[in-house]
N, C-alpha and C. Protein backbone atom coordinates (compact mmCIF):
# COMPACT_ATOMS: atom_id res chain seq x y z
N UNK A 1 0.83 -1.18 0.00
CA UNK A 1 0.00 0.00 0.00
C UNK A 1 0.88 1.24 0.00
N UNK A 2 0.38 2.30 -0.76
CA UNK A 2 1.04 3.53 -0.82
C UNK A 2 0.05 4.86 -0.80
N UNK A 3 0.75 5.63 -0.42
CA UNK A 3 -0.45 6.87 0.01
C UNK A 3 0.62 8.11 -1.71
N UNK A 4 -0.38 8.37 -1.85
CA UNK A 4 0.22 9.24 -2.92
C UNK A 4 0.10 10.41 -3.05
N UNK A 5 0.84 11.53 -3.12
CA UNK A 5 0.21 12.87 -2.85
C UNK A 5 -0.99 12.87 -4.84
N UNK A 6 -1.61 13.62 -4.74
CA UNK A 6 -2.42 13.46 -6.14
C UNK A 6 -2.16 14.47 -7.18
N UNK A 7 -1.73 13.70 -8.26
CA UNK A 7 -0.85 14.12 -9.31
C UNK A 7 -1.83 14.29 -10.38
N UNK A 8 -2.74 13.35 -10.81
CA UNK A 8 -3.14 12.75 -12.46
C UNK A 8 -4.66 13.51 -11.49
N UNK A 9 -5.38 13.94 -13.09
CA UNK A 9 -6.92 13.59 -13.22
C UNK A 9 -7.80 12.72 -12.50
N UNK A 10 -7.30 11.17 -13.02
CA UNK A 10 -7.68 9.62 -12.63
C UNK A 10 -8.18 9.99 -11.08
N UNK A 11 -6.50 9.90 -10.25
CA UNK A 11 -6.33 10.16 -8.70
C UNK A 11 -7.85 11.48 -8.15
N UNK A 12 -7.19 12.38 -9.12
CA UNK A 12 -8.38 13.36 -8.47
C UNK A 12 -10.11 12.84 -7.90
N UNK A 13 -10.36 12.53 -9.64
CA UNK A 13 -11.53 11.47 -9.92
C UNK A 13 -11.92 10.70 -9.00
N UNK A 14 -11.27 9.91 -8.71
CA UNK A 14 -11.25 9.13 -7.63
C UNK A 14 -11.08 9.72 -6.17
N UNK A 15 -10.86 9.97 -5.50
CA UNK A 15 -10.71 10.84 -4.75
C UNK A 15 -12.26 11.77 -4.50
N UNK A 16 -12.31 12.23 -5.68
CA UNK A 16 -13.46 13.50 -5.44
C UNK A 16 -15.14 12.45 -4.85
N UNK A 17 -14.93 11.01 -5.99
CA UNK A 17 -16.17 10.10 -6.13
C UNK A 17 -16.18 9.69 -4.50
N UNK A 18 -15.33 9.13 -4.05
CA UNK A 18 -15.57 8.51 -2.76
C UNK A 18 -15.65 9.71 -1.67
N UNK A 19 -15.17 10.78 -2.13
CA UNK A 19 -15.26 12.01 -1.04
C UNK A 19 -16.69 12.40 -1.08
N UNK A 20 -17.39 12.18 -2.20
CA UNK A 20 -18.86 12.61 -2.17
C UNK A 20 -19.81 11.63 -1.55
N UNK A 21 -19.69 10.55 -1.66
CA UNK A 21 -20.14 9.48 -0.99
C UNK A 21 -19.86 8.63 0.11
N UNK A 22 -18.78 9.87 1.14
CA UNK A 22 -18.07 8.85 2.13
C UNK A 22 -18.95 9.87 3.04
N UNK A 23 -18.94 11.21 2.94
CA UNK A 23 -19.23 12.25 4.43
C UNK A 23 -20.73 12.95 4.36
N UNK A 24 -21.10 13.02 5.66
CA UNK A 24 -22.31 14.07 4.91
C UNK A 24 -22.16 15.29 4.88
N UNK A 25 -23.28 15.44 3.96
CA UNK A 25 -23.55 16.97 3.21
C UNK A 25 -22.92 18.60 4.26
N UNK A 26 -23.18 17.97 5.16
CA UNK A 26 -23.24 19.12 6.14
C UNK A 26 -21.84 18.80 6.70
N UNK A 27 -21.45 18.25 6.70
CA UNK A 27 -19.18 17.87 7.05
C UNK A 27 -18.59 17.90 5.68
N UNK A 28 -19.06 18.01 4.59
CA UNK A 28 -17.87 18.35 3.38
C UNK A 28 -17.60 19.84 3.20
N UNK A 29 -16.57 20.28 2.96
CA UNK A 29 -16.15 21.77 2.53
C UNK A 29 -16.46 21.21 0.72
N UNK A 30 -16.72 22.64 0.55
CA UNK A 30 -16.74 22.49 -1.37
C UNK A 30 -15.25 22.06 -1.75
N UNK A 31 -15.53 21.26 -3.04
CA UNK A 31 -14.30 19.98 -3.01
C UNK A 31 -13.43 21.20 -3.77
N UNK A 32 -13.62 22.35 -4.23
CA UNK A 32 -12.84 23.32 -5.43
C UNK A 32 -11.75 23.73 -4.53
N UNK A 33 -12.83 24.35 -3.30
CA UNK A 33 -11.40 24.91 -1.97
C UNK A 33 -10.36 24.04 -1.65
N UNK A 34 -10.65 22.72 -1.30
CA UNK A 34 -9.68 21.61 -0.69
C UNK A 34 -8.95 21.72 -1.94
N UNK A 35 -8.94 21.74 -3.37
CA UNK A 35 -7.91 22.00 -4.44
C UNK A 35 -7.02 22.92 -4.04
N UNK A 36 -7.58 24.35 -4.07
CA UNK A 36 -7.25 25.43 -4.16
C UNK A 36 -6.45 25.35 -2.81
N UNK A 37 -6.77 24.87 -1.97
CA UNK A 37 -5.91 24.75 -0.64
C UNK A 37 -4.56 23.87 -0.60
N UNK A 38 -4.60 23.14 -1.99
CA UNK A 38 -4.01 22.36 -1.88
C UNK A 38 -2.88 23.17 -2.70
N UNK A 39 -2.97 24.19 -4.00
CA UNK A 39 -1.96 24.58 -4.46
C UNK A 39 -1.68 26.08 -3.53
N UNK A 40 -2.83 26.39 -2.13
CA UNK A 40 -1.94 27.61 -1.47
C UNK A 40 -0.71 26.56 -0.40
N UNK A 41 -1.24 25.49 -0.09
CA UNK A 41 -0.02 24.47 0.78
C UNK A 41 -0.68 24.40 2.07
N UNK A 42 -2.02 24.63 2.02
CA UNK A 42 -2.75 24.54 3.45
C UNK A 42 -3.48 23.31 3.42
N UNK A 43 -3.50 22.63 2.38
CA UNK A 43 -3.88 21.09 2.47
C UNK A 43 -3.38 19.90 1.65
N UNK A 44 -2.89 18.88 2.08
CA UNK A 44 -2.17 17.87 1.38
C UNK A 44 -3.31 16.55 1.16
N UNK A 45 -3.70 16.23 -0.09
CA UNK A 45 -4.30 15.07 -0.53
C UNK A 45 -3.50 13.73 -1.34
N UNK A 46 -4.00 12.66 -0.50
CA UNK A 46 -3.51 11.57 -0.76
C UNK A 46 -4.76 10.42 -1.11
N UNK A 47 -3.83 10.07 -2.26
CA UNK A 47 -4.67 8.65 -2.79
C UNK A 47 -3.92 7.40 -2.02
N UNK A 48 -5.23 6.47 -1.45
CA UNK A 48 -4.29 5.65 -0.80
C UNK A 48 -4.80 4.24 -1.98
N UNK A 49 -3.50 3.72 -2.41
CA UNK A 49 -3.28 3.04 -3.28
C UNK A 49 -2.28 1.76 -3.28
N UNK A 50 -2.92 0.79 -3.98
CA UNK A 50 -2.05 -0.77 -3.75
C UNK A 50 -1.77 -0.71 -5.59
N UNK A 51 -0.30 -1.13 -4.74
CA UNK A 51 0.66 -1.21 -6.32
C UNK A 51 0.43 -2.59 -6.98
N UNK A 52 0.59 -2.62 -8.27
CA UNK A 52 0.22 -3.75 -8.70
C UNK A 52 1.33 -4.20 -10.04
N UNK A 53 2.06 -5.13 -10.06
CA UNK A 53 2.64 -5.38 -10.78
C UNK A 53 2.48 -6.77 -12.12
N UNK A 54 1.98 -6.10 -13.42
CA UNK A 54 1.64 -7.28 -14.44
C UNK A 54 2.67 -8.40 -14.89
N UNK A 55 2.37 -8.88 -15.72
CA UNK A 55 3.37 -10.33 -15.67
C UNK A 55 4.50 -9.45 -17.31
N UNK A 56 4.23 -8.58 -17.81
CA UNK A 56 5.51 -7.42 -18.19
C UNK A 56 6.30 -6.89 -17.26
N UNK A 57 5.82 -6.60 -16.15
CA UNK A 57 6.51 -6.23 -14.79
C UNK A 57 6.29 -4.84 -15.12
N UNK A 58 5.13 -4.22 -15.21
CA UNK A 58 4.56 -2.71 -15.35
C UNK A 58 3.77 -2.74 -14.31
N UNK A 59 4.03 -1.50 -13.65
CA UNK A 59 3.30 -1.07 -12.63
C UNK A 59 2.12 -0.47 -12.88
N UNK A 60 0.92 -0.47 -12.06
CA UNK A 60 -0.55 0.05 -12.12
C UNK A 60 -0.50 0.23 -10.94
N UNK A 61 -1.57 1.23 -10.08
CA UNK A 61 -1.86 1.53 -9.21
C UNK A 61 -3.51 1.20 -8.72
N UNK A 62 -3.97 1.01 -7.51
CA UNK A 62 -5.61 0.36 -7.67
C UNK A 62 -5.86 1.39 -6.72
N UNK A 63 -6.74 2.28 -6.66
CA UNK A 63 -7.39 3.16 -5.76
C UNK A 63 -8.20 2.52 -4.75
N UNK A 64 -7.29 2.76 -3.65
CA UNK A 64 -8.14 2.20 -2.39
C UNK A 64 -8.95 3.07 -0.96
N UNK A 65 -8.02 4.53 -1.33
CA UNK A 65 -8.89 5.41 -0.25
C UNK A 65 -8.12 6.73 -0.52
N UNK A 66 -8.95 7.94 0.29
CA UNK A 66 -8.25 8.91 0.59
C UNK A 66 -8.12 9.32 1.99
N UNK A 67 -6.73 10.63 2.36
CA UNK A 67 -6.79 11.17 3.06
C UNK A 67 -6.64 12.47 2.78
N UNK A 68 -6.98 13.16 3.72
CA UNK A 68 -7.23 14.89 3.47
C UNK A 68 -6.97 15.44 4.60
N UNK A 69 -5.42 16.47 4.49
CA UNK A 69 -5.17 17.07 6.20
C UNK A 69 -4.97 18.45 5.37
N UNK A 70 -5.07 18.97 7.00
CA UNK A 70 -5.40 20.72 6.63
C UNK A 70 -4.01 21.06 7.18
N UNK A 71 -3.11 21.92 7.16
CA UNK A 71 -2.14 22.07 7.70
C UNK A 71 -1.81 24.00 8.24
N UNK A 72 -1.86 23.86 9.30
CA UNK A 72 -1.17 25.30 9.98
C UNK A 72 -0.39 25.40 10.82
N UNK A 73 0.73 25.73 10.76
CA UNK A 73 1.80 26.44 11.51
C UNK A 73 2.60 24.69 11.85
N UNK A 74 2.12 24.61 13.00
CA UNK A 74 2.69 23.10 13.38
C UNK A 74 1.50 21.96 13.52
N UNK A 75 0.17 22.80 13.08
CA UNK A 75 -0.84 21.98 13.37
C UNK A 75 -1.19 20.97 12.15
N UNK A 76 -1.60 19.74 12.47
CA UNK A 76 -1.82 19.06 11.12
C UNK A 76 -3.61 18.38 11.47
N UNK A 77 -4.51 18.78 10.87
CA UNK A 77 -5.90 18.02 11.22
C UNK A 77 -6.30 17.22 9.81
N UNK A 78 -6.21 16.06 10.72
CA UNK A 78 -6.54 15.10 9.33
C UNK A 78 -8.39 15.33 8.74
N UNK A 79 -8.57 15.78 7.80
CA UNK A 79 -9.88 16.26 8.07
C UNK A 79 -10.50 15.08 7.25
N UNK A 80 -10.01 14.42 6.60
CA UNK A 80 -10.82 13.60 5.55
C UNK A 80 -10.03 12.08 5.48
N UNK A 81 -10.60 10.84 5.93
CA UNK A 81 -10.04 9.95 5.84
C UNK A 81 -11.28 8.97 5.76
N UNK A 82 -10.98 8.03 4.14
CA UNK A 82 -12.37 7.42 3.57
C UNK A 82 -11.41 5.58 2.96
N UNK A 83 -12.09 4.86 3.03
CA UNK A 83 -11.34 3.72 2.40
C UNK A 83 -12.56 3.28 1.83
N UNK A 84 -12.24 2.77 0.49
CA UNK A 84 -13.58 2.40 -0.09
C UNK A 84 -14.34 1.04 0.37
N UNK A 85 -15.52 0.86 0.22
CA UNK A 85 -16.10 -0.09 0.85
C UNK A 85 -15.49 -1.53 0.31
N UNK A 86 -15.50 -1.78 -0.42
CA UNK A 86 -14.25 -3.43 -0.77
C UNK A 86 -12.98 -3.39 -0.56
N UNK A 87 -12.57 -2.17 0.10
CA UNK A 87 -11.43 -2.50 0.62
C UNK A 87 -11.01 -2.08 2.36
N UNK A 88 -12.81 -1.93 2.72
CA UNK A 88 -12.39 -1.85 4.63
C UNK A 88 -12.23 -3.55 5.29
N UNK A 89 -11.92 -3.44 6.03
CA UNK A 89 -11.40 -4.63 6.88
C UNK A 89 -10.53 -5.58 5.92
N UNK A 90 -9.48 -5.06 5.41
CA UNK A 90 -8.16 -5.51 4.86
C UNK A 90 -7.09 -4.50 6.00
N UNK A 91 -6.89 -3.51 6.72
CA UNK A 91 -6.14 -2.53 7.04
C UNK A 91 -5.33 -1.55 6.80
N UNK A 92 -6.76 -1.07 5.69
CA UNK A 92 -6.23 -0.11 4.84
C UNK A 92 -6.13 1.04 6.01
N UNK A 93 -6.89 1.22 6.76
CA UNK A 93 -7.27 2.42 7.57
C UNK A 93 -6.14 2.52 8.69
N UNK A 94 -5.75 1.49 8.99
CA UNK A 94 -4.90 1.82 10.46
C UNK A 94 -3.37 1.70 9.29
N UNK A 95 -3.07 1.26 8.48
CA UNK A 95 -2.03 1.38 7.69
C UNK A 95 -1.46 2.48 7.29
N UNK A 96 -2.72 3.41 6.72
CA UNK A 96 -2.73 4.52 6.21
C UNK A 96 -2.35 5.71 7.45
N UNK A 97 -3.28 5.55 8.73
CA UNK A 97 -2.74 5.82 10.16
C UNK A 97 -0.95 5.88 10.71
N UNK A 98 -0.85 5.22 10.39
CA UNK A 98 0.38 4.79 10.61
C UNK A 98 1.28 5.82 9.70
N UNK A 99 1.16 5.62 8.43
CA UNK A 99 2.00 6.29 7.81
C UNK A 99 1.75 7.58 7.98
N UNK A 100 0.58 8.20 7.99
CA UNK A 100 0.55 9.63 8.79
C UNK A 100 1.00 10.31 9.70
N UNK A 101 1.49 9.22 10.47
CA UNK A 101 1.92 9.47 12.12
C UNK A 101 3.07 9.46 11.73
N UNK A 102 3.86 9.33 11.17
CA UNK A 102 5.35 9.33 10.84
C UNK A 102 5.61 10.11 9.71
N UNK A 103 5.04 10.19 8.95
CA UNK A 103 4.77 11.46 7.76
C UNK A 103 4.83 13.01 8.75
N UNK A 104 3.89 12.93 9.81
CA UNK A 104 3.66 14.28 10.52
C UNK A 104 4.28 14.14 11.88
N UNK A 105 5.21 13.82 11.86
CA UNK A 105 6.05 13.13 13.66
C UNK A 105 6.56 14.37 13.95
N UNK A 106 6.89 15.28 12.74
CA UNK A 106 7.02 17.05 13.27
C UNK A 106 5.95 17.62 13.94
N UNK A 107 4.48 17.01 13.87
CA UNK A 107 3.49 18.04 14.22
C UNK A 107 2.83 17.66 14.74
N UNK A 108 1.71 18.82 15.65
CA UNK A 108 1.10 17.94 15.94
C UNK A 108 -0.30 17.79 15.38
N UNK A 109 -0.50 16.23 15.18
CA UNK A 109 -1.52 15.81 14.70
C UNK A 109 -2.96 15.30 15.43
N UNK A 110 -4.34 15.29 14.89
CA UNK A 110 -5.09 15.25 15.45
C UNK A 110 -6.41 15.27 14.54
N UNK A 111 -7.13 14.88 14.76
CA UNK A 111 -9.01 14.72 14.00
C UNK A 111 -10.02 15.30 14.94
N UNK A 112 -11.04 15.47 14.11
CA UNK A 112 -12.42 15.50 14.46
C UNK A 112 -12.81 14.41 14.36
N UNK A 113 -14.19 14.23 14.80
CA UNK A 113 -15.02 12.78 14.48
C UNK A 113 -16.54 13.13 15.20
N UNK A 114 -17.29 12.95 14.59
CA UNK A 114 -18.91 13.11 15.32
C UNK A 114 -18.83 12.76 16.82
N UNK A 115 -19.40 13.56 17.65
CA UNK A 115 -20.05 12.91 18.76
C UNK A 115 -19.87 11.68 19.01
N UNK A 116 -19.36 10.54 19.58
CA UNK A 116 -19.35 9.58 19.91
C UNK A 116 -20.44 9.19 21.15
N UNK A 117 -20.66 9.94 21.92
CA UNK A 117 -20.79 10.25 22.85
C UNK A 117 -22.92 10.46 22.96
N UNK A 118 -23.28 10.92 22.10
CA UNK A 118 -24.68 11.14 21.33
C UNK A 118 -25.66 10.18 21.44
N UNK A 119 -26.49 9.61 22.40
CA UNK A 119 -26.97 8.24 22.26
C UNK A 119 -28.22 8.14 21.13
N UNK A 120 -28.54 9.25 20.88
CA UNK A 120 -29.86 9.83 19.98
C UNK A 120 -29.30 9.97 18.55
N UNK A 121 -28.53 9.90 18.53
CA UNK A 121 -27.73 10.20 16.70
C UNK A 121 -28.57 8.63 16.26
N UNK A 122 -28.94 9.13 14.70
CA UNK A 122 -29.32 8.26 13.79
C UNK A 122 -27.93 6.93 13.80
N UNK A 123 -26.96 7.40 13.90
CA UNK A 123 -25.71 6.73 13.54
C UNK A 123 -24.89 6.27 14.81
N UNK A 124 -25.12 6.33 15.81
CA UNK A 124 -24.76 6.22 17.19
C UNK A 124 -23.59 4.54 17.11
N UNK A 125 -24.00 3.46 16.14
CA UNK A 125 -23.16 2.66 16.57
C UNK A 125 -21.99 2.82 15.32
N UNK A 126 -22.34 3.17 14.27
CA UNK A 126 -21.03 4.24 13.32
C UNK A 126 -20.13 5.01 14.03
N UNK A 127 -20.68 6.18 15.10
CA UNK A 127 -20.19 6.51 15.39
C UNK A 127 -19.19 6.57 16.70
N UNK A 128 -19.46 5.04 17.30
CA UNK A 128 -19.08 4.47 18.55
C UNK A 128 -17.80 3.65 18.23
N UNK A 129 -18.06 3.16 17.06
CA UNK A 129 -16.90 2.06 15.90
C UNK A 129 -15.91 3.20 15.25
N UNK A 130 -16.44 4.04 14.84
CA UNK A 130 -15.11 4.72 14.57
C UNK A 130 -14.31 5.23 15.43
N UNK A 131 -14.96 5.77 16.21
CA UNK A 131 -13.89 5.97 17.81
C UNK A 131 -13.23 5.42 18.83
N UNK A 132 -13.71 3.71 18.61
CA UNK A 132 -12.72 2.49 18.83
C UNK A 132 -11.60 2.51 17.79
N UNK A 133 -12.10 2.50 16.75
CA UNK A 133 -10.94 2.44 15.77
C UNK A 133 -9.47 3.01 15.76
N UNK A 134 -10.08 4.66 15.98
CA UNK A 134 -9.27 5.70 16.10
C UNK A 134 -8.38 5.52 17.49
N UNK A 135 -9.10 4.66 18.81
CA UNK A 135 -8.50 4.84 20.27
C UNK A 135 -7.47 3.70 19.87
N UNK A 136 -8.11 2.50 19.10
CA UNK A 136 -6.96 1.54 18.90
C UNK A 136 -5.77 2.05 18.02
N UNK A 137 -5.77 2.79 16.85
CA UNK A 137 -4.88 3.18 16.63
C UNK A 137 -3.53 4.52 17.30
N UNK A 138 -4.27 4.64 18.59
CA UNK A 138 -3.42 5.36 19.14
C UNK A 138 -3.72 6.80 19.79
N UNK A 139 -5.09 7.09 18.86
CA UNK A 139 -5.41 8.09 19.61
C UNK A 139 -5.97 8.73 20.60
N UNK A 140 -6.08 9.52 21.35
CA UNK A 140 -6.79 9.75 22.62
C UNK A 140 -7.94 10.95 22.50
N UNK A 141 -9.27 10.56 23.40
CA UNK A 141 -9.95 11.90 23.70
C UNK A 141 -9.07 13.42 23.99
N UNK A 142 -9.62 14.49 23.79
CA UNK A 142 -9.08 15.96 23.96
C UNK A 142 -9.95 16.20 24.84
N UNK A 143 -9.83 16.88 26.01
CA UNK A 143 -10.40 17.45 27.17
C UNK A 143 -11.63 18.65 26.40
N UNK A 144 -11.65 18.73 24.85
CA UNK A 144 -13.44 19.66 24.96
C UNK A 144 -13.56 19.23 23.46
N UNK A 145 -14.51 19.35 23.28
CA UNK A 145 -15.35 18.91 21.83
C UNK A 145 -15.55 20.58 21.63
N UNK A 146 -16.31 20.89 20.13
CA UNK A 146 -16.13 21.84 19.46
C UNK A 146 -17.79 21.83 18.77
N UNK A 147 -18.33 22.49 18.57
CA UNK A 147 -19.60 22.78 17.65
C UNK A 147 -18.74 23.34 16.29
N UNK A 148 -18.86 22.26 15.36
CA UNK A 148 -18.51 22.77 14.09
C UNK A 148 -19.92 23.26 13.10
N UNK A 149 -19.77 24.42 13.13
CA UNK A 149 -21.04 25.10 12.02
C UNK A 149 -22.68 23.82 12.18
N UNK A 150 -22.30 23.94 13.85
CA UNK A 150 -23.85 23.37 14.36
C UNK A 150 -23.35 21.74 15.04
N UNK A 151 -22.18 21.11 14.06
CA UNK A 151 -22.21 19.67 14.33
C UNK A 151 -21.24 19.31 15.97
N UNK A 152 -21.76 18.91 16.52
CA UNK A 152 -20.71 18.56 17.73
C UNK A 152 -19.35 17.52 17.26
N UNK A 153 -17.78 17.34 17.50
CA UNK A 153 -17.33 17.00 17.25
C UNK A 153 -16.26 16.61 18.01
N UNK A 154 -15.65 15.57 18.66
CA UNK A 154 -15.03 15.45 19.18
C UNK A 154 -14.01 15.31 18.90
N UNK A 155 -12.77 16.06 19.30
CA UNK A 155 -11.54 16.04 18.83
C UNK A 155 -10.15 14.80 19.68
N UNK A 156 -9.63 14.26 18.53
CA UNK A 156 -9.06 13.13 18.88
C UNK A 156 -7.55 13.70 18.49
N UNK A 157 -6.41 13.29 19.55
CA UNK A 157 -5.38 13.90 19.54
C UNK A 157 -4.14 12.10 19.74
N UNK A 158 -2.88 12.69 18.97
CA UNK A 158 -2.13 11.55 18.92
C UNK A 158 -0.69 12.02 19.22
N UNK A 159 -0.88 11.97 20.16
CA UNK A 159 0.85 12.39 21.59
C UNK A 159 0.69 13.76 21.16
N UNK A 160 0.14 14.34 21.24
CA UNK A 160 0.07 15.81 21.86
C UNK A 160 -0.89 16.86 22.49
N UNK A 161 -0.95 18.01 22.35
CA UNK A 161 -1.78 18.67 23.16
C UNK A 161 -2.10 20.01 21.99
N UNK A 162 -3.28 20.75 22.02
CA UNK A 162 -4.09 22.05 21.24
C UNK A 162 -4.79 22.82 21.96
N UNK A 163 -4.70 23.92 22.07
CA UNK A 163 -5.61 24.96 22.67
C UNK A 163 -6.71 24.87 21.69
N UNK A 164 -7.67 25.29 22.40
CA UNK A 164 -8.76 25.67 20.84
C UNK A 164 -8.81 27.03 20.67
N UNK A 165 -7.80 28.31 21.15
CA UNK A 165 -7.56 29.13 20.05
C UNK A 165 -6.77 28.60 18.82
N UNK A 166 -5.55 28.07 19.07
CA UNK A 166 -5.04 27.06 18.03
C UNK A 166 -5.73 26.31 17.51
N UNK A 167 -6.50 25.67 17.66
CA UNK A 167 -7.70 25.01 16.72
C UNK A 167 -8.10 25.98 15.76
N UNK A 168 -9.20 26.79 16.65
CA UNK A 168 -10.03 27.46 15.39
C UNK A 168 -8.59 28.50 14.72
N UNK A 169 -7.26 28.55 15.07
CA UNK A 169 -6.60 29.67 13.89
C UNK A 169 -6.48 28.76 13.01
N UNK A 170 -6.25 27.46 13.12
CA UNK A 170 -6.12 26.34 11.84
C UNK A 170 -7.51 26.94 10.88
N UNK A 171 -8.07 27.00 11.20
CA UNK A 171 -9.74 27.25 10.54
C UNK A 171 -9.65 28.50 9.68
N UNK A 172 -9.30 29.37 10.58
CA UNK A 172 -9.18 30.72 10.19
C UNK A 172 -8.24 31.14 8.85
N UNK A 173 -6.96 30.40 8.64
CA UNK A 173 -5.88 30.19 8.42
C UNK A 173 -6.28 29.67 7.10
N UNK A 174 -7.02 28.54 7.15
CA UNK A 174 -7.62 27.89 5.77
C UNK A 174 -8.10 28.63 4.41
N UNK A 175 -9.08 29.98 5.35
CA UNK A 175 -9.88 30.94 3.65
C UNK A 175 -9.51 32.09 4.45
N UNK A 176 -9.80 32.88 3.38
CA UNK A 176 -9.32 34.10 4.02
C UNK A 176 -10.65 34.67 3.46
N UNK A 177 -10.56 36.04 3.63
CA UNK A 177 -11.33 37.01 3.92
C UNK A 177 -12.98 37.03 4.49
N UNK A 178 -13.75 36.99 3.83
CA UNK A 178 -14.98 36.89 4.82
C UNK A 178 -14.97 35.84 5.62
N UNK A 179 -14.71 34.59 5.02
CA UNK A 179 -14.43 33.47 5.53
C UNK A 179 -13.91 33.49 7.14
N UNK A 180 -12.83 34.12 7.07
CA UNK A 180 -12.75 34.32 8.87
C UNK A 180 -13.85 34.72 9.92
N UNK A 181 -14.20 35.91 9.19
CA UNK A 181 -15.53 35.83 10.47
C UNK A 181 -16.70 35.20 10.51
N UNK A 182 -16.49 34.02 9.16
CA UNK A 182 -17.77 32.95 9.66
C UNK A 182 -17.60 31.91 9.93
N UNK A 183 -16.24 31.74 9.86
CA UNK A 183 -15.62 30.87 11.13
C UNK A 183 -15.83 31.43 12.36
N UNK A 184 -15.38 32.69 13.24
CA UNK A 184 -15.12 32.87 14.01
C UNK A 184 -16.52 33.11 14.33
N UNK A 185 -17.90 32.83 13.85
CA UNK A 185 -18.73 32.85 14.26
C UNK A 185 -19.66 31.87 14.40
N UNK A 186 -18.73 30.57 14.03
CA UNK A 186 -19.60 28.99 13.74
C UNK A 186 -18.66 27.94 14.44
N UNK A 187 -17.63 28.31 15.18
CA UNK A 187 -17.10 27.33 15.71
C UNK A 187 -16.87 27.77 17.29
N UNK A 188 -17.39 26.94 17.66
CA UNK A 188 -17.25 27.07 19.37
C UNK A 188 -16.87 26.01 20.06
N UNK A 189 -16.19 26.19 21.34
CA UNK A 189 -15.75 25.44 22.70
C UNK A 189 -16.88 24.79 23.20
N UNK A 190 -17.11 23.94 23.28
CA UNK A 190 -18.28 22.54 24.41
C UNK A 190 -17.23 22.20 25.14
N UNK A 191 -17.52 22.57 26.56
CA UNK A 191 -16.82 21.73 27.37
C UNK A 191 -17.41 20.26 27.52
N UNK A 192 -16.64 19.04 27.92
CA UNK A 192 -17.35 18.13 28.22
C UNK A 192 -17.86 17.95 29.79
């Protein structure tokens, strides 16, 4: 398995298809910005991909997932991490984990993730399984969750520590101009 930063069309393609069908409507940013973020250097996208070698001994690549981190100052938030459905429970996800954590061993790294916590969520055992997932791979609860533009979110941290002024400047940091003050007017502190 290889994580690829995204080069070709194909990658994009791919990438964009499972990004539309992995999150909901109300947790995706418009997919044009995450581009555009990607050539200001405030976000790095990866195709996560298994190499494949024919009996010419030519390489192909098979699209197996993406990841999507936002990056500020020393902060790295993995904001987007999807493995396609025929290829979960192979270990694509904690693989891909892994190489992140050592990719970003400069920074510090860390996610969102829905409410875990929510016993009334439509999705309550989705969202109970992904936050095993995430604790087995290493990461830990953050002492406050966040209201993202309405959604509660609990932030998951991996050997380090974030203020949530440092949080929301990651946010801030992302678009600029009006954009800041509707961040700074849609993201708030929940203590737990």
């Amino acid at each position: 398995m290889e994580l690829r930063k995204i080069k070709s069309i194909k990658q994009i393609r791919n990438i964009y298809k499972l990004y539309q069908n992995s999150f909901p409507k109300e947790e995706k940013k418009p997919f044009g910005l995450i581009l555009i973020g990607v050539l200001r250097g405030n976000f790095e996208v990866f195709s996560i991909e298994k190499k494949k070698t024919d009996e010419k001994n030519r390489d192909s690549y098979e699209f197996k997932g993406l990841a999507i981190a936002l990056k500020h100052e020393d902060l790295v938030l993995l904001d987007y991490l999807a493995i396609t459905e025929e290829a979960r429970s192979y270990g694509y996800g904690s693989k891909t984990l892994s190489f992140l954590k050592e990719y970003y061993k400069n920074y510090r790294f860390f996610l969102e993730i829905e409410n875990a916590e929510d016993e009334n969520a439509e999705n309550y055992e989705e969202r109970q399984s992904r936050k095993k997932f995430y604790l087995k791979n290493g990461f830990s609860p953050f002492p406050f969750n966040v209201d993202l533009f309405g959604i509660e979110m609990e932030i998951l941290v991996y050997n380090c520590s974030c203020e949530f002024s440092e949080y929301l400047e990651l946010y801030k940091n992302q678009f600029g101009g009006i954009m800041k003050k509707k961040i700074s007017e849609n993201i708030f502190l929940v203590e737990k």
